[in-house]
C-alpha atoms as a PDB file:
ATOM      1  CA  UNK A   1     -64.128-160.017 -13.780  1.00  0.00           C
ATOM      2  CA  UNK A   2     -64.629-160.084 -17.609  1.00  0.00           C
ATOM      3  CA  UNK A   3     -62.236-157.111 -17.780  1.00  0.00           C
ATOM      4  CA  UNK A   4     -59.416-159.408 -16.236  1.00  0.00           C
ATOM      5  CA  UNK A   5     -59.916-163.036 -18.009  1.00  0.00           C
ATOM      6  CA  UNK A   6     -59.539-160.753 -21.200  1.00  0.00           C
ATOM      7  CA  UNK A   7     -56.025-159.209 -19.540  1.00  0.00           C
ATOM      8  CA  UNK A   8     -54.866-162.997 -18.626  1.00  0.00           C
ATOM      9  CA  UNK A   9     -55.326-164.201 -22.164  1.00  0.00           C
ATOM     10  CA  UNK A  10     -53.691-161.720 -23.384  1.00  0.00           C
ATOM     11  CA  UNK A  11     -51.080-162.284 -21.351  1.00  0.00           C
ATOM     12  CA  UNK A  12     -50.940-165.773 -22.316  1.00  0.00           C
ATOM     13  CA  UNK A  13     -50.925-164.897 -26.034  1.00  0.00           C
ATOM     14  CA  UNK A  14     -47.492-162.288 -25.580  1.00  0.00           C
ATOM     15  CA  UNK A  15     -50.308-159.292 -26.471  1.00  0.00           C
ATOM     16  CA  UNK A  16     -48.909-157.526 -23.267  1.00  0.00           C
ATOM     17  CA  UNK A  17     -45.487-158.306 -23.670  1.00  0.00           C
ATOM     18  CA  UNK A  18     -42.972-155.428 -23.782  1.00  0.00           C
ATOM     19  CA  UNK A  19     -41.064-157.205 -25.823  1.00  0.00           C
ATOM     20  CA  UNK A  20     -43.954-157.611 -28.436  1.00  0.00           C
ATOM     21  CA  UNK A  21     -44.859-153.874 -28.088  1.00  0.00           C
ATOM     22  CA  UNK A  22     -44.118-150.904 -30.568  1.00  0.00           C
ATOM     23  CA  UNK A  23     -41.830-148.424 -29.379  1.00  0.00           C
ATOM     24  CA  UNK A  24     -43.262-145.163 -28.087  1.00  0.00           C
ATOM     25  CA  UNK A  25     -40.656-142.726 -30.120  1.00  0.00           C
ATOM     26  CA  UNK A  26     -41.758-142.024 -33.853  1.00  0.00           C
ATOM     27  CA  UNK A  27     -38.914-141.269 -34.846  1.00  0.00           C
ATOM     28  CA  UNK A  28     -35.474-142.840 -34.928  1.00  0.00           C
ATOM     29  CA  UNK A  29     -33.074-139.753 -33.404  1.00  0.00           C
ATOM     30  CA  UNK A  30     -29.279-140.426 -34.276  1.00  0.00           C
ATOM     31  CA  UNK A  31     -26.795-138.484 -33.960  1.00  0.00           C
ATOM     32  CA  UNK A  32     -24.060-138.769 -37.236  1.00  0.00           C
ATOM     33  CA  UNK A  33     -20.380-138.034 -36.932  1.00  0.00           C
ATOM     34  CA  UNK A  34     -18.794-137.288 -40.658  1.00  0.00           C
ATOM     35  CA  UNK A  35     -15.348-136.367 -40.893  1.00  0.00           C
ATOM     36  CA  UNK A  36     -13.512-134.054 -43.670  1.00  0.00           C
ATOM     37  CA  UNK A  37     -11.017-135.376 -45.575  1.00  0.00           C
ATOM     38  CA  UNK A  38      -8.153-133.652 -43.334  1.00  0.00           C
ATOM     39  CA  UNK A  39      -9.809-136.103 -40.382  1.00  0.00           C
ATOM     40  CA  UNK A  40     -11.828-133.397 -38.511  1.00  0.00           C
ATOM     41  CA  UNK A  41     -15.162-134.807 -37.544  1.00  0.00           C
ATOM     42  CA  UNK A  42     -18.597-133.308 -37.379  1.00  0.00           C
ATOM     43  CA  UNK A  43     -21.751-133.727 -35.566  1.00  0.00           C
ATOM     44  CA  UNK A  44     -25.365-133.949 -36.837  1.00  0.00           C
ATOM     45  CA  UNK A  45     -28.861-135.240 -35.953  1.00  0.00           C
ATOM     46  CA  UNK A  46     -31.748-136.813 -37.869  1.00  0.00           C
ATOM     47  CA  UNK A  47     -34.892-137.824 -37.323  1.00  0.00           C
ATOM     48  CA  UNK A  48     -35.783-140.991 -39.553  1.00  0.00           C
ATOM     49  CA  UNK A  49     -39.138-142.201 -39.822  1.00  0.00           C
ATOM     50  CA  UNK A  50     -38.360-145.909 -38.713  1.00  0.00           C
ATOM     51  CA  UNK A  51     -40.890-147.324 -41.613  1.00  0.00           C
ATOM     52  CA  UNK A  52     -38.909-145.769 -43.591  1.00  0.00           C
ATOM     53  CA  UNK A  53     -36.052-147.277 -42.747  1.00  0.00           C
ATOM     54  CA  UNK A  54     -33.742-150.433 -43.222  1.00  0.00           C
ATOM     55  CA  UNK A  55     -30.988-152.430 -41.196  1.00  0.00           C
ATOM     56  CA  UNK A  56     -28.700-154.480 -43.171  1.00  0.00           C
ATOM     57  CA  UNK A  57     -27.304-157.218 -41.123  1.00  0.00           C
ATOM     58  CA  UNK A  58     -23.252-158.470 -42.879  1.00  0.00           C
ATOM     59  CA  UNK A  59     -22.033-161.566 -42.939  1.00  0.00           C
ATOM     60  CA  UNK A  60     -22.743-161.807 -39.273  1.00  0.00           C
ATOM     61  CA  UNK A  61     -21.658-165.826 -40.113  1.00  0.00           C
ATOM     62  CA  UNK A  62     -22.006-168.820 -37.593  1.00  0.00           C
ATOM     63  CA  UNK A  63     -18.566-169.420 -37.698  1.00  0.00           C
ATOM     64  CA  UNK A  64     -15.323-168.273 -39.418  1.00  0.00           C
ATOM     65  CA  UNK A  65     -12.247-169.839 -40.213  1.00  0.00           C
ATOM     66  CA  UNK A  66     -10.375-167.020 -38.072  1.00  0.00           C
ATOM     67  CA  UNK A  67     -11.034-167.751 -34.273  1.00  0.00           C
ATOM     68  CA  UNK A  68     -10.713-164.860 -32.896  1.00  0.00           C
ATOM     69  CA  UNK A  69     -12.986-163.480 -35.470  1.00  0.00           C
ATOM     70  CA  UNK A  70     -16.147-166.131 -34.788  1.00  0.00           C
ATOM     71  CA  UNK A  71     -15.212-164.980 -30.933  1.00  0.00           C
ATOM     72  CA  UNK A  72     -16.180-161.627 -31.282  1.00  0.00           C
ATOM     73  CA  UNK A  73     -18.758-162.189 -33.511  1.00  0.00           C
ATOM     74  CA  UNK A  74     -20.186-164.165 -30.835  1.00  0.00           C
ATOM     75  CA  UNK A  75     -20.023-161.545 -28.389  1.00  0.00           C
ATOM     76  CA  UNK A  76     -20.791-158.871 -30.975  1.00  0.00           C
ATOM     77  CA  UNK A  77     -24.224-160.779 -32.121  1.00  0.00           C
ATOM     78  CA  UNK A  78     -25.399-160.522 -28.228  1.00  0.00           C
ATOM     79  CA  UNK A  79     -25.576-157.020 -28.097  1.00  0.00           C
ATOM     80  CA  UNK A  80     -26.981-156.718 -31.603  1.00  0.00           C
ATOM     81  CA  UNK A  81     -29.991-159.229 -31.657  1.00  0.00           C
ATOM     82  CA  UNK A  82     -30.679-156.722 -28.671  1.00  0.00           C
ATOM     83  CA  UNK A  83     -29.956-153.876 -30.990  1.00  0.00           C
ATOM     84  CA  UNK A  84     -32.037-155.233 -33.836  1.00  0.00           C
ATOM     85  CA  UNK A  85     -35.088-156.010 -31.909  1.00  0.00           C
ATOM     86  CA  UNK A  86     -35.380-152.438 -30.578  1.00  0.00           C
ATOM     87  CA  UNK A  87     -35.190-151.154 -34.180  1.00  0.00           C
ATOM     88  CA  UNK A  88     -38.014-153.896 -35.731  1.00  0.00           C
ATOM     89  CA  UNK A  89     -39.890-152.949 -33.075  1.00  0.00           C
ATOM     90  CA  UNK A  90     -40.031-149.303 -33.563  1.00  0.00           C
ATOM     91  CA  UNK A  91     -41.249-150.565 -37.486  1.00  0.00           C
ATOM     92  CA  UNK A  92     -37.582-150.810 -39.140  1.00  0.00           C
ATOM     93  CA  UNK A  93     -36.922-153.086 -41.910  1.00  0.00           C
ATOM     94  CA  UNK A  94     -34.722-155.692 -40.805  1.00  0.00           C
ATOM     95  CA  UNK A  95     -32.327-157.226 -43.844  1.00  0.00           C
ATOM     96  CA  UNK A  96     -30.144-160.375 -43.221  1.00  0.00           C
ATOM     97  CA  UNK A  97     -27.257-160.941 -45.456  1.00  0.00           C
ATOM     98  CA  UNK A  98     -24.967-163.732 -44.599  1.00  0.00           C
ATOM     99  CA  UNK A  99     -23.776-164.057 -48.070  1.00  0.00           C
ATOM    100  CA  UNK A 100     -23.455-167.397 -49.610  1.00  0.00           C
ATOM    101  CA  UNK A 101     -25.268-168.827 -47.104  1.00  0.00           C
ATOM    102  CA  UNK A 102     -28.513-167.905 -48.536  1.00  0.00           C
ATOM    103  CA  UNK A 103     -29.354-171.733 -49.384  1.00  0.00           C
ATOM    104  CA  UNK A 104     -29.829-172.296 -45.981  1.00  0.00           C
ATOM    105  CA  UNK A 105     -33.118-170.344 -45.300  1.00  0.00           C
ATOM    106  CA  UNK A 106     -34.107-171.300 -48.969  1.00  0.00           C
ATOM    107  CA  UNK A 107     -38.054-172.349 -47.624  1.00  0.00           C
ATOM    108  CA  UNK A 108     -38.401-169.875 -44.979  1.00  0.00           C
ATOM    109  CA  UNK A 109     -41.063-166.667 -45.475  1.00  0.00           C
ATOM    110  CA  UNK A 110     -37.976-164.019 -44.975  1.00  0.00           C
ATOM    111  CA  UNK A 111     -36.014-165.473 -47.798  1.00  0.00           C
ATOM    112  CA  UNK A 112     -38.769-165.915 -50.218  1.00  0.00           C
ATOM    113  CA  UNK A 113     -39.909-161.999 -48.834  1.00  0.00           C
ATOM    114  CA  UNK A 114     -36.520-161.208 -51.163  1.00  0.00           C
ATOM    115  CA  UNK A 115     -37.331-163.678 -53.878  1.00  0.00           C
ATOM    116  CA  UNK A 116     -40.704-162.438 -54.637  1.00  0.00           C
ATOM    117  CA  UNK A 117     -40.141-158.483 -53.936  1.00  0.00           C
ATOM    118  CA  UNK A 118     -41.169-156.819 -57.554  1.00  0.00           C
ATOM    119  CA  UNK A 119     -38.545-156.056 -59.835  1.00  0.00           C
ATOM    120  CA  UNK A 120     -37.144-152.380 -59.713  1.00  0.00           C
ATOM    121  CA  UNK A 121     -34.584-150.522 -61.730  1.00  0.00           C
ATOM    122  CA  UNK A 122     -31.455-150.434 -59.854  1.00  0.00           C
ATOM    123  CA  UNK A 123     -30.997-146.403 -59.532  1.00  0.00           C
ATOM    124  CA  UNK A 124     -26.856-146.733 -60.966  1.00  0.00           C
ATOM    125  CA  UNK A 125     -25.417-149.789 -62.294  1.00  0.00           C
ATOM    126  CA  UNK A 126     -24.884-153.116 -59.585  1.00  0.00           C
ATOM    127  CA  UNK A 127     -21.788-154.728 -59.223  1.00  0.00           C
ATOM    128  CA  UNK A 128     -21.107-157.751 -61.827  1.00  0.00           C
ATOM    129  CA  UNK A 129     -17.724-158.696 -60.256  1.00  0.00           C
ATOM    130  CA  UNK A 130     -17.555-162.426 -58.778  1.00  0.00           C
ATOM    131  CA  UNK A 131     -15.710-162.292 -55.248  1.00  0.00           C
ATOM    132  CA  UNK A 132     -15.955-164.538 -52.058  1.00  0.00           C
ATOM    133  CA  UNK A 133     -19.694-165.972 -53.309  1.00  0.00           C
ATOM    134  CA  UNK A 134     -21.087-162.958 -54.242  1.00  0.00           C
ATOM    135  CA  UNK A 135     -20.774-159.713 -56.592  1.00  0.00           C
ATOM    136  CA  UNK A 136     -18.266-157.265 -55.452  1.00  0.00           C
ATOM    137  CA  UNK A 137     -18.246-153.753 -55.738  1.00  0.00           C
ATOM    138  CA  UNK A 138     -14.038-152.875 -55.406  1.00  0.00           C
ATOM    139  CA  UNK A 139     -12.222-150.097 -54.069  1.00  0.00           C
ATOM    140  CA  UNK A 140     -13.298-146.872 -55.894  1.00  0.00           C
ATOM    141  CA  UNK A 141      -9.817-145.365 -56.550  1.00  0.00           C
ATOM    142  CA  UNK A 142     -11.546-141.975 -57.147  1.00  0.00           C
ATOM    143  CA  UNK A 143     -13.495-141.354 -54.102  1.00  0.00           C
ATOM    144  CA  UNK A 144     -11.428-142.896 -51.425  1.00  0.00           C
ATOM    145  CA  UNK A 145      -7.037-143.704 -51.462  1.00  0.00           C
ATOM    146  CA  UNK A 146      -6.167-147.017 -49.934  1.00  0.00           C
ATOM    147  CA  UNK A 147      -6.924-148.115 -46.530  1.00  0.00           C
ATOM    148  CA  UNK A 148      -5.659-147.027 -43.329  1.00  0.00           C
ATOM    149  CA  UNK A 149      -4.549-150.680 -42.558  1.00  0.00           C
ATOM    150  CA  UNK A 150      -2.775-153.515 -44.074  1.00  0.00           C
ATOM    151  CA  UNK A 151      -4.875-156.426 -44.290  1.00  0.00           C
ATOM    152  CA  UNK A 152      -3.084-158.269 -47.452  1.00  0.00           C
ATOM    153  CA  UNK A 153      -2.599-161.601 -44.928  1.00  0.00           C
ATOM    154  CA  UNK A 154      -6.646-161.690 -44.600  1.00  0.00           C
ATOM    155  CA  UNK A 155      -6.306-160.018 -41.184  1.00  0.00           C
ATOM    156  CA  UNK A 156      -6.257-163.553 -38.594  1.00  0.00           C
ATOM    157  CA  UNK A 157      -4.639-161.230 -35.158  1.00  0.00           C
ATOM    158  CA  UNK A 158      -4.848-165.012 -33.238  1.00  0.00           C
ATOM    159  CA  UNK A 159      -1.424-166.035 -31.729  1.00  0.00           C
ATOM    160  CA  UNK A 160      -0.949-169.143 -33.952  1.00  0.00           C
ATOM    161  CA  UNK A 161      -2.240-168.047 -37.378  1.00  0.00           C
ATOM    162  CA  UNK A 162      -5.456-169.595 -38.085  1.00  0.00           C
ATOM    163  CA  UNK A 163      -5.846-171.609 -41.242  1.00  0.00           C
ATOM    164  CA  UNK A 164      -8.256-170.493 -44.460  1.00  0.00           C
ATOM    165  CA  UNK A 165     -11.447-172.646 -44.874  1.00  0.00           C
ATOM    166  CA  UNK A 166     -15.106-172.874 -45.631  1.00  0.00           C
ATOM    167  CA  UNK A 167     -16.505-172.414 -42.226  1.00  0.00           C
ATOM    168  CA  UNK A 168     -19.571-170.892 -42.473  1.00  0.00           C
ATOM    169  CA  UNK A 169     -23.180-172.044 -43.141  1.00  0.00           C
ATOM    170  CA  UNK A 170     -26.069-169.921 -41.842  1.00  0.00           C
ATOM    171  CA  UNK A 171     -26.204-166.646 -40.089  1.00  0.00           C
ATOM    172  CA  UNK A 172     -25.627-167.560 -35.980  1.00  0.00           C
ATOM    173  CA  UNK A 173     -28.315-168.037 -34.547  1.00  0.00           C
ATOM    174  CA  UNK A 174     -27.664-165.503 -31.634  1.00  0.00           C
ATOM    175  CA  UNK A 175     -29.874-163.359 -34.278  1.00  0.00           C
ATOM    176  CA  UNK A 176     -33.236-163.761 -34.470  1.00  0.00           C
ATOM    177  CA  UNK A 177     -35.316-163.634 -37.531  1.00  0.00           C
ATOM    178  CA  UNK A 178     -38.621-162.483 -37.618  1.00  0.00           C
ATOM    179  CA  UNK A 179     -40.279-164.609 -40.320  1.00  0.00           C
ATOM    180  CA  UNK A 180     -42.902-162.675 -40.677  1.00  0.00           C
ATOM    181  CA  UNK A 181     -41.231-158.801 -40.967  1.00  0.00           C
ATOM    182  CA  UNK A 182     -37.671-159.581 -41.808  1.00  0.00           C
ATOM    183  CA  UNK A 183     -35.916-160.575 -45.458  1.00  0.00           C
ATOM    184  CA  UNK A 184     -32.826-162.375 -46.139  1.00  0.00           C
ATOM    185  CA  UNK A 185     -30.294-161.646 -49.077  1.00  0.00           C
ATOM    186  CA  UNK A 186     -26.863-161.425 -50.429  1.00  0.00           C
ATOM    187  CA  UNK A 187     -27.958-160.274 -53.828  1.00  0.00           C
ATOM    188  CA  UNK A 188     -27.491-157.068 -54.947  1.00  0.00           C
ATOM    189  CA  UNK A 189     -30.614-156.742 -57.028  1.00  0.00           C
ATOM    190  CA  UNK A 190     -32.841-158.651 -54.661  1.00  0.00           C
ATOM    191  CA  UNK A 191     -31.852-155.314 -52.147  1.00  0.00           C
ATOM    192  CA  UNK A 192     -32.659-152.904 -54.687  1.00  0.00           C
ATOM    193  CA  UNK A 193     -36.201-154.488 -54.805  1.00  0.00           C
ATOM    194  CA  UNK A 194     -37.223-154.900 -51.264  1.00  0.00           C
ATOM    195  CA  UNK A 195     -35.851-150.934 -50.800  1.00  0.00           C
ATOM    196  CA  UNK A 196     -38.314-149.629 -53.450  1.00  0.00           C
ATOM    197  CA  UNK A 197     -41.155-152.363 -52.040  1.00  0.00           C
ATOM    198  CA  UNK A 198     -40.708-151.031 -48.396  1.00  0.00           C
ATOM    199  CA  UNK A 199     -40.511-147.533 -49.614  1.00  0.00           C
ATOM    200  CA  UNK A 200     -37.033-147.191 -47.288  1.00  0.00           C
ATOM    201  CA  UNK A 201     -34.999-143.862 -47.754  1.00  0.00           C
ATOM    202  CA  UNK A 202     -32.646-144.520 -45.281  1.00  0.00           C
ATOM    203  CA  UNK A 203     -30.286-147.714 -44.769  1.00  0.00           C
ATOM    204  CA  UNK A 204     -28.073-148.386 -42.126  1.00  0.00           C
ATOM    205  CA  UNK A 205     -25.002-150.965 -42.146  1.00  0.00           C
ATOM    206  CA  UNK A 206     -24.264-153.536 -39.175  1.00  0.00           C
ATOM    207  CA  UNK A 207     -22.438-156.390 -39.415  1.00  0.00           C
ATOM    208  CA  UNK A 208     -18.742-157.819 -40.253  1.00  0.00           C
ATOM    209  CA  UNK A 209     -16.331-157.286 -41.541  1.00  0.00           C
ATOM    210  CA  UNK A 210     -16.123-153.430 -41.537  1.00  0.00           C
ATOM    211  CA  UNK A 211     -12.859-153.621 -44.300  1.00  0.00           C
ATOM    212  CA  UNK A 212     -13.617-156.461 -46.704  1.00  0.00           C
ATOM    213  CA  UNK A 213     -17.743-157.066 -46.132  1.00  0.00           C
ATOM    214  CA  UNK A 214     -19.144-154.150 -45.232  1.00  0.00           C
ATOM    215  CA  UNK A 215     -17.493-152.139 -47.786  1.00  0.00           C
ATOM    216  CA  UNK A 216     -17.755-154.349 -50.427  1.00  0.00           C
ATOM    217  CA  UNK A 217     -20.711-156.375 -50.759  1.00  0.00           C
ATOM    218  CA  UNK A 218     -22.990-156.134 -53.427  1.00  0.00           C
ATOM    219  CA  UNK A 219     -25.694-154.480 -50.750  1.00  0.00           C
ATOM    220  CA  UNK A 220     -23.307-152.721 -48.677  1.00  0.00           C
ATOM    221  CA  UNK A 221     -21.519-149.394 -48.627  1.00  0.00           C
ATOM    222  CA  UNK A 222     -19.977-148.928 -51.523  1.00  0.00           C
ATOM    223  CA  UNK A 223     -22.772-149.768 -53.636  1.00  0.00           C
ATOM    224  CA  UNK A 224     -25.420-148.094 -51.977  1.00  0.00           C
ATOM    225  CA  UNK A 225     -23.685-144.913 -51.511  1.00  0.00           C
ATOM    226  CA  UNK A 226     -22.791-145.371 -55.792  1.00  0.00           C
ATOM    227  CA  UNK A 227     -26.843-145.921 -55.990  1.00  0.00           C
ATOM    228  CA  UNK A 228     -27.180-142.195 -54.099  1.00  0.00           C
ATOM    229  CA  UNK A 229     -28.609-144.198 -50.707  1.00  0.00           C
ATOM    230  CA  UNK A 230     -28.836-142.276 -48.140  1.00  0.00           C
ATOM    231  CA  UNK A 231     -26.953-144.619 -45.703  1.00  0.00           C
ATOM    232  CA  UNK A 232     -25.054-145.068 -42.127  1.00  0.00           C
ATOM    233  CA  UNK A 233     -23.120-146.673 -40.542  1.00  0.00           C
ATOM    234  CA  UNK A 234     -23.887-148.717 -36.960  1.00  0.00           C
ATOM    235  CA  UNK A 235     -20.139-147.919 -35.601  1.00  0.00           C
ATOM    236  CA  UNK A 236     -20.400-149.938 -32.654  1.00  0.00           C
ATOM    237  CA  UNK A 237     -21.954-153.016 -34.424  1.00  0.00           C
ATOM    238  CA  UNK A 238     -18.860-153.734 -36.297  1.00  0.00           C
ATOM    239  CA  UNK A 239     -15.364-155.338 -36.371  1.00  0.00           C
ATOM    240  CA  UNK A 240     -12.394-155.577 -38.914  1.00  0.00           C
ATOM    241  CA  UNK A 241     -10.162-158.334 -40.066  1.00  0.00           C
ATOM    242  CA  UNK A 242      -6.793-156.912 -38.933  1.00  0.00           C
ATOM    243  CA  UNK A 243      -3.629-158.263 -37.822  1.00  0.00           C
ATOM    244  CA  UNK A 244      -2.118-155.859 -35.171  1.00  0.00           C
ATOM    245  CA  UNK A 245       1.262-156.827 -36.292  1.00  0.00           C
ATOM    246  CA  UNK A 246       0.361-155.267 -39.736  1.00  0.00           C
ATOM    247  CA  UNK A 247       0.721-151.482 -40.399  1.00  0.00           C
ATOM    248  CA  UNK A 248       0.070-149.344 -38.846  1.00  0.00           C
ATOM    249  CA  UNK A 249       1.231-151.982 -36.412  1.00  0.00           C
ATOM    250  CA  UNK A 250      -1.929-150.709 -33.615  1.00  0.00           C
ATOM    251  CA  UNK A 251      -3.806-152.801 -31.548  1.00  0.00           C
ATOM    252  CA  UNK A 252      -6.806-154.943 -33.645  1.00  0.00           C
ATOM    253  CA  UNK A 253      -9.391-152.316 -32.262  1.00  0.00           C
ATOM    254  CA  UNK A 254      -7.525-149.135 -32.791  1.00  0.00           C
ATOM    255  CA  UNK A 255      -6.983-151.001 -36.505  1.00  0.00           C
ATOM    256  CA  UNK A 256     -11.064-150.726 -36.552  1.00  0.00           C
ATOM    257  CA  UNK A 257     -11.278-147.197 -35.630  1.00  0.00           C
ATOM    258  CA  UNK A 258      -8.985-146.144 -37.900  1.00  0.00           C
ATOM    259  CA  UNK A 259     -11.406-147.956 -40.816  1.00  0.00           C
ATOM    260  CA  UNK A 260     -14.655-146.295 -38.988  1.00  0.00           C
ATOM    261  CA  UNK A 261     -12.440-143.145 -39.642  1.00  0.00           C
ATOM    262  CA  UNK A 262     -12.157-143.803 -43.267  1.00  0.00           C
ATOM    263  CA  UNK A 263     -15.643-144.783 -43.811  1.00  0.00           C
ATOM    264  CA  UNK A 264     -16.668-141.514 -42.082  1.00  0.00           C
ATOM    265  CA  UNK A 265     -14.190-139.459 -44.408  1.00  0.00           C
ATOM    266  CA  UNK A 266     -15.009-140.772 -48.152  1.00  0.00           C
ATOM    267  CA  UNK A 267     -18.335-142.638 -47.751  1.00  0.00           C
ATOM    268  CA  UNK A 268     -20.808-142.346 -45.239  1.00  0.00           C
ATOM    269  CA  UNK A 269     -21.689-140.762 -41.508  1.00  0.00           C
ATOM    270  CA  UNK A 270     -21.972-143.439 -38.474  1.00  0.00           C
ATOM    271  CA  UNK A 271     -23.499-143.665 -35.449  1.00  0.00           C
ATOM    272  CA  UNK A 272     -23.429-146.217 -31.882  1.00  0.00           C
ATOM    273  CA  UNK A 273     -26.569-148.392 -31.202  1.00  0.00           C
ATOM    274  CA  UNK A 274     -26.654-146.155 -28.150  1.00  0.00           C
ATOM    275  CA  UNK A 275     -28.966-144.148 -30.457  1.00  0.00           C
ATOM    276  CA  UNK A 276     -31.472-147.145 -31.069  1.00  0.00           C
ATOM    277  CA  UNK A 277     -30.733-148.622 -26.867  1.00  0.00           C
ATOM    278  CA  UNK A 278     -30.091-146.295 -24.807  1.00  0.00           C
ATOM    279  CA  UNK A 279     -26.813-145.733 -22.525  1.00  0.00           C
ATOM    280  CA  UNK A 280     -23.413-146.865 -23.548  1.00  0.00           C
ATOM    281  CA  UNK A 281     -22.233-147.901 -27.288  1.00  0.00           C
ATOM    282  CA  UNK A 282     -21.404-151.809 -27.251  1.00  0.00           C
ATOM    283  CA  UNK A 283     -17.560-152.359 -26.635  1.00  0.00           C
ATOM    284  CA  UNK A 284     -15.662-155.593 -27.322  1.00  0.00           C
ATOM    285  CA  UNK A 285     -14.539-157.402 -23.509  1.00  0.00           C
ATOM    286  CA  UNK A 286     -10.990-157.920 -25.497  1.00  0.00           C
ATOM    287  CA  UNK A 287     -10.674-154.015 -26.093  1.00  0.00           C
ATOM    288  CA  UNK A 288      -8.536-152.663 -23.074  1.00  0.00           C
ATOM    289  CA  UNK A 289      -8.934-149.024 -24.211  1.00  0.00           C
ATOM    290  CA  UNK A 290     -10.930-146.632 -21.429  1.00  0.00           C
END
C-alpha cells in the first residue's frame, strides 16, 4: 500500500513522466555527411558524449517581415521543440540565440545563465563587425568562393514581395526554454564562456537562416569553425532566405540544399534530427520533392 501512495505522488509531481526522464543511450550516435570540394560526399559516425555537448538554437524569431519565412518557421519550430527536448534530455546543452531580441528574457535564469558564465579567452579572435544587431563574422574569401545562390534581394520567394521591417521580438514560443538547464545569447563572447563553463567539445547548429544567420552570427558557423570548434550542422532543422526566381533559378528548397551542400564542402559536416528522434528527417509540407 505504502509502495503505491509513494508511485501516485510521484506521479503527481511529473517524477514518472517520460517526458521528464533521461534518455537511456549515453551517447549521442550521428551519422556526418562531408563533401570534397569537387561535391562528392562522405559518410561518418560519432559518438558524442551528450554532456559534452551543445545545441545552438538561430534566430528561430517569432515573426519575420518575410511571410513565407515566419510560415515555415512555424512549422519548422514544431518539429524542433520536439527535437530539442530529446537532446536536453539525454544531458545536452541547450543555447537560444534569437539575436537582438535578447532584452526580452533580460530577468529570466537562462539569460542571466549567459550573463554570469566566467570569463574565458576566446580560443581565435571574435567578430567586431556591427551587422543586423549583432557582430558579424563575413564571408571568408579564403576558405569558401561565393554562394551557390543569389540572395542580393534578401531572399522574400512570397508571390507579392513582402516588405522589410522590424518584426521580431522574442524567440516563438513554439520553443520551450528550460529555465533551469538552458542559456540564452546572441553574443559572441557570452558563447565562448558558457562552452568552456559546460566543458562542451562539440556544438551543433539549428536554426534560421541557413545563408545569412547561421553562417554568420557571431556564435554560429563561421566563427566557431575560425575558433577550431568542433561543430555540425542539424540539416533538417534549417531553412534559407531564397527567392526561386534568383539564380540558380531552383525551387526555394532545392535553393537550401544547394547551401547545406556548401556548408558541407568548406565548413562543417551535417546531420538530420533523425539521429537525435528516430525515423524520418523533418521535411517542410511546402517541399513537393519525393
Amino acid at each position: 500500500m505504502k509502495t503505491l501512495l509513494w508511485l501516485l505522488l510521484a506521479i503527481s509531481l511529473g517524477g514518472c513522466s517520460s517526458m521528464d526522464a533521461p534518455s537511456s543511450d549515453p551517447e549521442l550516435t550521428l551519422h556526418l555527411r562531408s563533401r570534397s570540394k569537387s561535391g562528392e560526399p562522405s559518410a561518418s559516425i560519432v559518438h558524442w558524449n551528450p554532456k559534452e555537448t551543445a545545441f545552438i538554437v538561430t534566430d528561430m524569431w517569432d515573426d519575420h517581415w518575410c511571410k513565407g519565412a515566419a510560415r515555415r518557421v512555424g512549422e519548422l519550430a514544431v518539429a524542433m521543440n520536439r527535437v530539442l527536448g530529446a537532446a536536453r534530455r539525454s544531458g545536452v546543452f541547450i543555447i537560444h540565440a534569437p539575436s537582438s531580441t535578447v532584452a526580452f528574457y533580460r530577468d529570466t535564469p537562462a539569460r542571466k545563465r549567459a550573463q554570469e558564465a566566467p570569463f574565458s579567452e576566446a580560443p581565435a579572435p571574435l567578430s567586431k563587425d556591427d551587422r543586423w544587431g549583432t557582430k558579424w563574422c563575413w564571408p571568408d574569401k579564403t576558405r569558401e568562393p561565393d554562394l551557390p545562390i543569389d540572395d542580393s534581394d534578401m531572399g522574400c520567394d512570397c508571390a507579392a514581395k513582402c516588405t522589410i521591417r522590424e518584426a521580431w521580438t522574442r524567440e516563438i514560443a513554439t520553443l520551450d526554454i528550460d529555465q533551469g538547464k538552458d542559456a540564452i545569447t546572441d553574443d559572441g563572447q557570452e558563447t565562448v564562456n558558457l562552452l568552456a563553463q559546460h566543458q562542451i567539445r562539440h556544438v551543433v547548429l539549428l536554426g534560421v537562416h541557413l545563408n545569412m544567420c547561421v553562417l554568420g552570427r557571431p556564435f554560429a558557423i563561421r566563427q566557431l569553425v575560425h575558433q577550431g570548434r568542433d561543430i555540425a550542422l542539424m540539416r533538417d532543422m534549417t531553412d534559407t532566405m531564397y527567392n526561386s526566381k534568383q539564380r540558380p533559378q531552383v525551387s526555394h528548397f532545392s535553393g537550401t540544399d544547394l547551401v547545406i551542400e556548401h556548408v558541407e564542402k568548406y565548413w562543417c559536416p551535417s546531420f538530420t534530427s533523425a539521429d537525435i528522434l528516430g525515423g524520418q528527417p523533418f521535411k517542410f509540407k511546402e517541399d513537393p520533392r519525393p
